[in-house]
C-alpha atoms as a PDB file:
ATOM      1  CA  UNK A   1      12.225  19.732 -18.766  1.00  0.00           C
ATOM      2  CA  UNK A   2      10.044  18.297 -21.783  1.00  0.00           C
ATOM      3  CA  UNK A   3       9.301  14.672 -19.929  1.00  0.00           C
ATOM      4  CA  UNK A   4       7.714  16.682 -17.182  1.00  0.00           C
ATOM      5  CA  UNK A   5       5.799  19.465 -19.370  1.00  0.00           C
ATOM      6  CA  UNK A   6       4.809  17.298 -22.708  1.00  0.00           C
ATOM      7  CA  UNK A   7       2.824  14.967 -20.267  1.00  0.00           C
ATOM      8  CA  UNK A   8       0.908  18.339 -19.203  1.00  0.00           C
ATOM      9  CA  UNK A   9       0.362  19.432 -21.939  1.00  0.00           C
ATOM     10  CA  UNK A  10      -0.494  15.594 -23.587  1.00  0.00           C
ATOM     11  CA  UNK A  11      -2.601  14.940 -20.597  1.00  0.00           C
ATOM     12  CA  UNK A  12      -4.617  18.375 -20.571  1.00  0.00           C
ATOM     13  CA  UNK A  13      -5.457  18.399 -24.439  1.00  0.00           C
ATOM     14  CA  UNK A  14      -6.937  14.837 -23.494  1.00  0.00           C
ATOM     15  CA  UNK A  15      -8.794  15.818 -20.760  1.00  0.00           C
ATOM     16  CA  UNK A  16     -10.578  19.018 -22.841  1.00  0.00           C
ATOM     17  CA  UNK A  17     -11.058  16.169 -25.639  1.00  0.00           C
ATOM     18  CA  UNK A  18     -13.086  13.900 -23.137  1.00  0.00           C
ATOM     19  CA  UNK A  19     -15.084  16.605 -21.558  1.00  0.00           C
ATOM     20  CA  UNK A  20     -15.843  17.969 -25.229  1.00  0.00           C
ATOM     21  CA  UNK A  21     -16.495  15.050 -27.659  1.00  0.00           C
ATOM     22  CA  UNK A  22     -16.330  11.826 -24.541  1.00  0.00           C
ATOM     23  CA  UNK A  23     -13.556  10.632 -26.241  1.00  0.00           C
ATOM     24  CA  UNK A  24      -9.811  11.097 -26.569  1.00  0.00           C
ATOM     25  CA  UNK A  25      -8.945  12.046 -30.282  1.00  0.00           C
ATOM     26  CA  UNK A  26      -6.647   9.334 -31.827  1.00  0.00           C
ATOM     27  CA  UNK A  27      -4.423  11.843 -34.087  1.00  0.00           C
ATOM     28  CA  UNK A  28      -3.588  13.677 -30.314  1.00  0.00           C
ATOM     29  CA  UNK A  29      -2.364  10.196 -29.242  1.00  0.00           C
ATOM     30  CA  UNK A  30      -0.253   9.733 -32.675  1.00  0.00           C
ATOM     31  CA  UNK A  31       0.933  13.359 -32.598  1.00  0.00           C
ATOM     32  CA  UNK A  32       1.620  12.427 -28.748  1.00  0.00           C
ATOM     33  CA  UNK A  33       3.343   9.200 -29.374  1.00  0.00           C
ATOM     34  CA  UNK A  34       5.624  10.420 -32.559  1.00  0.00           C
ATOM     35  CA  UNK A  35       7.028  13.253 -30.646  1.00  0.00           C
ATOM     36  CA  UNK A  36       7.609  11.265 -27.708  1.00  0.00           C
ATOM     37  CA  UNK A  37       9.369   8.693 -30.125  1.00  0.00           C
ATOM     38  CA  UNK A  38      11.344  11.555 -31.559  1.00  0.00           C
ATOM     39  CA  UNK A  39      12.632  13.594 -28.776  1.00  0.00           C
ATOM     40  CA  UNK A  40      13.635  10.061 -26.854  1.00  0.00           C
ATOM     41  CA  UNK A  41      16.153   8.852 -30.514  1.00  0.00           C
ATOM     42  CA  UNK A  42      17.015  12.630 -30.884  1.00  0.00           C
ATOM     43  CA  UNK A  43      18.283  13.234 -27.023  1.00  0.00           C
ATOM     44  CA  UNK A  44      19.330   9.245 -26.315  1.00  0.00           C
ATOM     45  CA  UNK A  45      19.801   7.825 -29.810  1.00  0.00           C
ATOM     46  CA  UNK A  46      18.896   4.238 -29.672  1.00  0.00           C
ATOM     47  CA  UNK A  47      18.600   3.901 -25.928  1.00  0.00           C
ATOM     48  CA  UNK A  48      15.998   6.861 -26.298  1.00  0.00           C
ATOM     49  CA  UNK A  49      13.856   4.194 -28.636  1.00  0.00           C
ATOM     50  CA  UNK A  50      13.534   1.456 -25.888  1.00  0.00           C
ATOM     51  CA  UNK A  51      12.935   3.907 -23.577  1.00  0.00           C
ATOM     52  CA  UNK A  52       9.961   5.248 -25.600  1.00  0.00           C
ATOM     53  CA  UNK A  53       9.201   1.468 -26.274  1.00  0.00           C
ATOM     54  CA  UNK A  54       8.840   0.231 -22.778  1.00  0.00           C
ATOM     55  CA  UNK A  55       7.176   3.011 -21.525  1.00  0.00           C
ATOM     56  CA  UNK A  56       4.746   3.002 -24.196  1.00  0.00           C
ATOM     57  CA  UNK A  57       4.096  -0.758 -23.577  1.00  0.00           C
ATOM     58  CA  UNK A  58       4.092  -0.984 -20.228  1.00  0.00           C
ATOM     59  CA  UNK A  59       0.078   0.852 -19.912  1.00  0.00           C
ATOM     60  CA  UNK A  60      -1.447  -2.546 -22.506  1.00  0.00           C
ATOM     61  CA  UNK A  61      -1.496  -4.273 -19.391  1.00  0.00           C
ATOM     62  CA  UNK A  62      -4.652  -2.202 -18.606  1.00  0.00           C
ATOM     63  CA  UNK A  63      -6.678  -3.925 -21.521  1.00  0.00           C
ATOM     64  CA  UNK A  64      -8.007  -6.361 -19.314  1.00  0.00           C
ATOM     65  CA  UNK A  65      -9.923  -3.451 -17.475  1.00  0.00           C
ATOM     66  CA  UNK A  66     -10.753  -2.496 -21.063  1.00  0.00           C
ATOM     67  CA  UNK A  67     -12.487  -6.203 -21.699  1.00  0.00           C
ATOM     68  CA  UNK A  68     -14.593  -5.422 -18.599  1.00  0.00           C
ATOM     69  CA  UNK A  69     -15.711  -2.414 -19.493  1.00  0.00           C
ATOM     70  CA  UNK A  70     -14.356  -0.876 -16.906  1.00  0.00           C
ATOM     71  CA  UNK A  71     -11.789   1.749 -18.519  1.00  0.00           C
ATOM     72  CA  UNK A  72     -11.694   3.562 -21.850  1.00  0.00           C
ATOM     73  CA  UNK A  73      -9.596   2.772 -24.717  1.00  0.00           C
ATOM     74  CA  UNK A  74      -8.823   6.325 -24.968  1.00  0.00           C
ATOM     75  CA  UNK A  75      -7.192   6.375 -21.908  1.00  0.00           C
ATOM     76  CA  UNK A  76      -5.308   3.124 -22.181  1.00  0.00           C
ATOM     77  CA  UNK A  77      -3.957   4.766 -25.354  1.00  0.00           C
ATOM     78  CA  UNK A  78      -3.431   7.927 -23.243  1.00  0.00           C
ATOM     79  CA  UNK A  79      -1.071   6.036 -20.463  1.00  0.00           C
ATOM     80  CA  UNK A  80       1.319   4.357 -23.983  1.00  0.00           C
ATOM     81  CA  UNK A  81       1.519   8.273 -24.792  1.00  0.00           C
ATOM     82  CA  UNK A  82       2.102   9.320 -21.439  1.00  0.00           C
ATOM     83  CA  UNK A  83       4.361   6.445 -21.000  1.00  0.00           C
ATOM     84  CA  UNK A  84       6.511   7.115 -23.963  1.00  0.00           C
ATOM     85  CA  UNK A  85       7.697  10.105 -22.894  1.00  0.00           C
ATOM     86  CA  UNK A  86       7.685   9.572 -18.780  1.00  0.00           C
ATOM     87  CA  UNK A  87       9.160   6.679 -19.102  1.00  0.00           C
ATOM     88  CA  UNK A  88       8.003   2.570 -17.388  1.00  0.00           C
ATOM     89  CA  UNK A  89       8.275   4.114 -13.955  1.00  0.00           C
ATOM     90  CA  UNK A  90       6.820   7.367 -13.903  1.00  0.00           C
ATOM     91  CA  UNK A  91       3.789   5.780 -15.695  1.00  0.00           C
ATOM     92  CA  UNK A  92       3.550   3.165 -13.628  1.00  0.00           C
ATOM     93  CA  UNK A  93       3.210   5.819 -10.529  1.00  0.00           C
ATOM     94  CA  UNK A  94       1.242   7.681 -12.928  1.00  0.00           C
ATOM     95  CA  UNK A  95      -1.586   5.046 -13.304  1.00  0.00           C
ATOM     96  CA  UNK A  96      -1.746   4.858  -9.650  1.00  0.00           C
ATOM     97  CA  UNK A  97      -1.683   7.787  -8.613  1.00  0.00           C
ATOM     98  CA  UNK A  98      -4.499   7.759 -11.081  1.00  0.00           C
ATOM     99  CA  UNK A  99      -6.534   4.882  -9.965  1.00  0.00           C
ATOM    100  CA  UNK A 100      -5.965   6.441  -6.434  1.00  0.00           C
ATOM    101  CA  UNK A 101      -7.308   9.768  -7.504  1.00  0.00           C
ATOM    102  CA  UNK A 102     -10.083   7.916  -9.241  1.00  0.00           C
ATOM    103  CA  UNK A 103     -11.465   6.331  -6.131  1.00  0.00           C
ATOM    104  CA  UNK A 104     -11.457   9.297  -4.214  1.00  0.00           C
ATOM    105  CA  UNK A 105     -13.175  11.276  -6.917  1.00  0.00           C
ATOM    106  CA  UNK A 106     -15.951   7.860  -6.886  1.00  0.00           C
ATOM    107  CA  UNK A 107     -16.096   7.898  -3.153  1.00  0.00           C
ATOM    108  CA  UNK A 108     -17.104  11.782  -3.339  1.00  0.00           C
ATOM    109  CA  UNK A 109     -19.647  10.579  -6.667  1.00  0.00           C
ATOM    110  CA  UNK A 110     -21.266   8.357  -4.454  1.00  0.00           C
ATOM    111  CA  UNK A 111     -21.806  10.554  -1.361  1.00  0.00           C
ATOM    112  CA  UNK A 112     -23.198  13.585  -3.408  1.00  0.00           C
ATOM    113  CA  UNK A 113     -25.633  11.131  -5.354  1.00  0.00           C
ATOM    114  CA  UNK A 114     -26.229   8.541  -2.275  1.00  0.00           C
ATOM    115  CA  UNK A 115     -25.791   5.699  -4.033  1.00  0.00           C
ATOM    116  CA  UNK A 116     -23.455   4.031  -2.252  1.00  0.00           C
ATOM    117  CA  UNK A 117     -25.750   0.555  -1.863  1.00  0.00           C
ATOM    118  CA  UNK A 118     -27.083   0.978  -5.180  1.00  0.00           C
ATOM    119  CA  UNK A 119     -23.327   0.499  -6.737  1.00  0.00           C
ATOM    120  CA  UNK A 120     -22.353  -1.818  -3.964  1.00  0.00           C
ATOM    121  CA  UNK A 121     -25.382  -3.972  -5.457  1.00  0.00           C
ATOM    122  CA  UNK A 122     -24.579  -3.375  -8.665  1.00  0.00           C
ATOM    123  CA  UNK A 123     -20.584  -4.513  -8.432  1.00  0.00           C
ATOM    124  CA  UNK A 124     -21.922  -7.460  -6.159  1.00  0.00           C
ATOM    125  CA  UNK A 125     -24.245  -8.281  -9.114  1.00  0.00           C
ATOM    126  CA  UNK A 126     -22.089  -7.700 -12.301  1.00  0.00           C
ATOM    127  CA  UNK A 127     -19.410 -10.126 -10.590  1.00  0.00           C
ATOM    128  CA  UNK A 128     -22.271 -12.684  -9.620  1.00  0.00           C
ATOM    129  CA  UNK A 129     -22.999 -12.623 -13.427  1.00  0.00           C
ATOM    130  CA  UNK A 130     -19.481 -13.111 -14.649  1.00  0.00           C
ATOM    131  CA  UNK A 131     -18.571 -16.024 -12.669  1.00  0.00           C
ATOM    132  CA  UNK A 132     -22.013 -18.232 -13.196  1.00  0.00           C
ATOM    133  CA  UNK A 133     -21.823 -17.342 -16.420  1.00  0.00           C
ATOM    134  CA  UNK A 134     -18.253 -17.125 -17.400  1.00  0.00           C
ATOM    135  CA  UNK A 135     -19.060 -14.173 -20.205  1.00  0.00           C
ATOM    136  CA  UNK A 136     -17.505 -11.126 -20.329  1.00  0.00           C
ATOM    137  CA  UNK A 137     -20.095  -7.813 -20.244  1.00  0.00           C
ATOM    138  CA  UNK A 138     -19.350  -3.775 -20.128  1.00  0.00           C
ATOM    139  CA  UNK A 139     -19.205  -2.873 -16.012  1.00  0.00           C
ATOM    140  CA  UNK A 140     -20.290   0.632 -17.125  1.00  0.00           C
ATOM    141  CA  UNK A 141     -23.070   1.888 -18.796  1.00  0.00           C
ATOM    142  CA  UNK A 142     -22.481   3.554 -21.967  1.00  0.00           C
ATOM    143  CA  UNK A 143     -23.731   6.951 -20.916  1.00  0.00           C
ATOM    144  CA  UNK A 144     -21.460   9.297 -19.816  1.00  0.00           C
ATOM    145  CA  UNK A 145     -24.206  11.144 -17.974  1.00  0.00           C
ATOM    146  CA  UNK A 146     -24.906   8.567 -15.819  1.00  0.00           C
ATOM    147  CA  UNK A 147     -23.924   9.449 -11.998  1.00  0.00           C
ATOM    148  CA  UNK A 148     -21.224   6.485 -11.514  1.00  0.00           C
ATOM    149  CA  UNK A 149     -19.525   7.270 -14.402  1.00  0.00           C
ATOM    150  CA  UNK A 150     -16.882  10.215 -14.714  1.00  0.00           C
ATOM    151  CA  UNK A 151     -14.102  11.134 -16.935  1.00  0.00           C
ATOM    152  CA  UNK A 152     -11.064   9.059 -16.020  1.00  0.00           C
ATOM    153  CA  UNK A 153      -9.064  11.547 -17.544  1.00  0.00           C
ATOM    154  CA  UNK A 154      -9.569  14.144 -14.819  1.00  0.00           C
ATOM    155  CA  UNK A 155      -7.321  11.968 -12.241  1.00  0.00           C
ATOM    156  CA  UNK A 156      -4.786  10.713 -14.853  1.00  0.00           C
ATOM    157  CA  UNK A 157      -4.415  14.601 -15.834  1.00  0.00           C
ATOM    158  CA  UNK A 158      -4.284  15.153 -11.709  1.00  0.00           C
ATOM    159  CA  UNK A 159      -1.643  12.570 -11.897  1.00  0.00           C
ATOM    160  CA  UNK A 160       0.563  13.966 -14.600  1.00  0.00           C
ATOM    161  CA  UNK A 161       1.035  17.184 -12.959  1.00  0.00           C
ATOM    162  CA  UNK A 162       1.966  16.095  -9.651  1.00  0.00           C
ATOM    163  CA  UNK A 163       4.697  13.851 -11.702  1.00  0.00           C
ATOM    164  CA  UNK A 164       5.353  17.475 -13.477  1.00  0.00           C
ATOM    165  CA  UNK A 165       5.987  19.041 -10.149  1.00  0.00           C
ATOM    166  CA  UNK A 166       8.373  16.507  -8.578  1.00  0.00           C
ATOM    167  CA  UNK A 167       5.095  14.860  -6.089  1.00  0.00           C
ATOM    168  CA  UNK A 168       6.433  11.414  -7.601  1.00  0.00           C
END
């Protein structure tokens, strides 16, 4: 019962971080990550530890979206927590089941604000720039506010509970 309601409740607290300070406190993700760690040696002794350990590596592959400036540290951080406790697999279906939920929230983004061509452009652009250039620049602007961007945690908290009630 606690790898399907821990990721709730690790994945909610998140989510009201982001929507109150834009960020994803790092003592949450510690607090996250040590209880994960300790639940996983206390109910599977040393086989709980890789368990926690996989699962809580599996999300770094995600830092290359990170480089691009295309996802948050916070919620790279977020899947390791998530991970910890879930386990490699569920995570893995967690992150796409989030990445899913994310384009259907930015398909939705870009109908309410029309601005389909606009971000069309813009990907065609940034990727243009990247490859003549060979440098590495933030995809996203920096201001939450703006229309393209949303909090990613609102799909990766979508996720989690459809892991919590058996979807995945």
């Amino acid at each position: 019962m606690f790898c399907y309601l821990f990721p709730v409740l690790i994945a909610g607290t998140a989510m009201i971080m982001d929507f109150r300070n834009a960020k994803i406190d790092n003592g949450w993700i510690l607090f996250s990550l040590a209880v994960g760690f300790t639940v996983g040696f206390l109910e599977k002794g040393f086989a709980g530890i890789r368990f926690f350990l996989t699962g809580s590596a599996v999300p770094l592959f995600l830092i290359i979206l990170f480089l691009f400036g295309m996802l948050g540290a916070g919620d790279i951080k977020l899947f390791c927590a998530l991970g910890g406790v879930m386990g490699t697999g569920a995570v893995l279906k967690c992150i796409l089941a989030s990445f899913i939920l994310g384009a259907f929230i930015s398909v939705i983004l870009l109908m309410v604000h029309r601005n389909f061509c606009e971000r069309i452009l813009y990907f065609i652009r940034y990727v243009d720039y990247v490859v003549k250039t060979g440098k590495i620049i933030s995809y996203r602007r920096k201001d939450i506010s703006s229309p393209e961007n949303f909090h990613f945690t609102v799909p990766i908290f979508i996720s989690v509970v459809l892991y919590a009630g058996g979807m995945f």
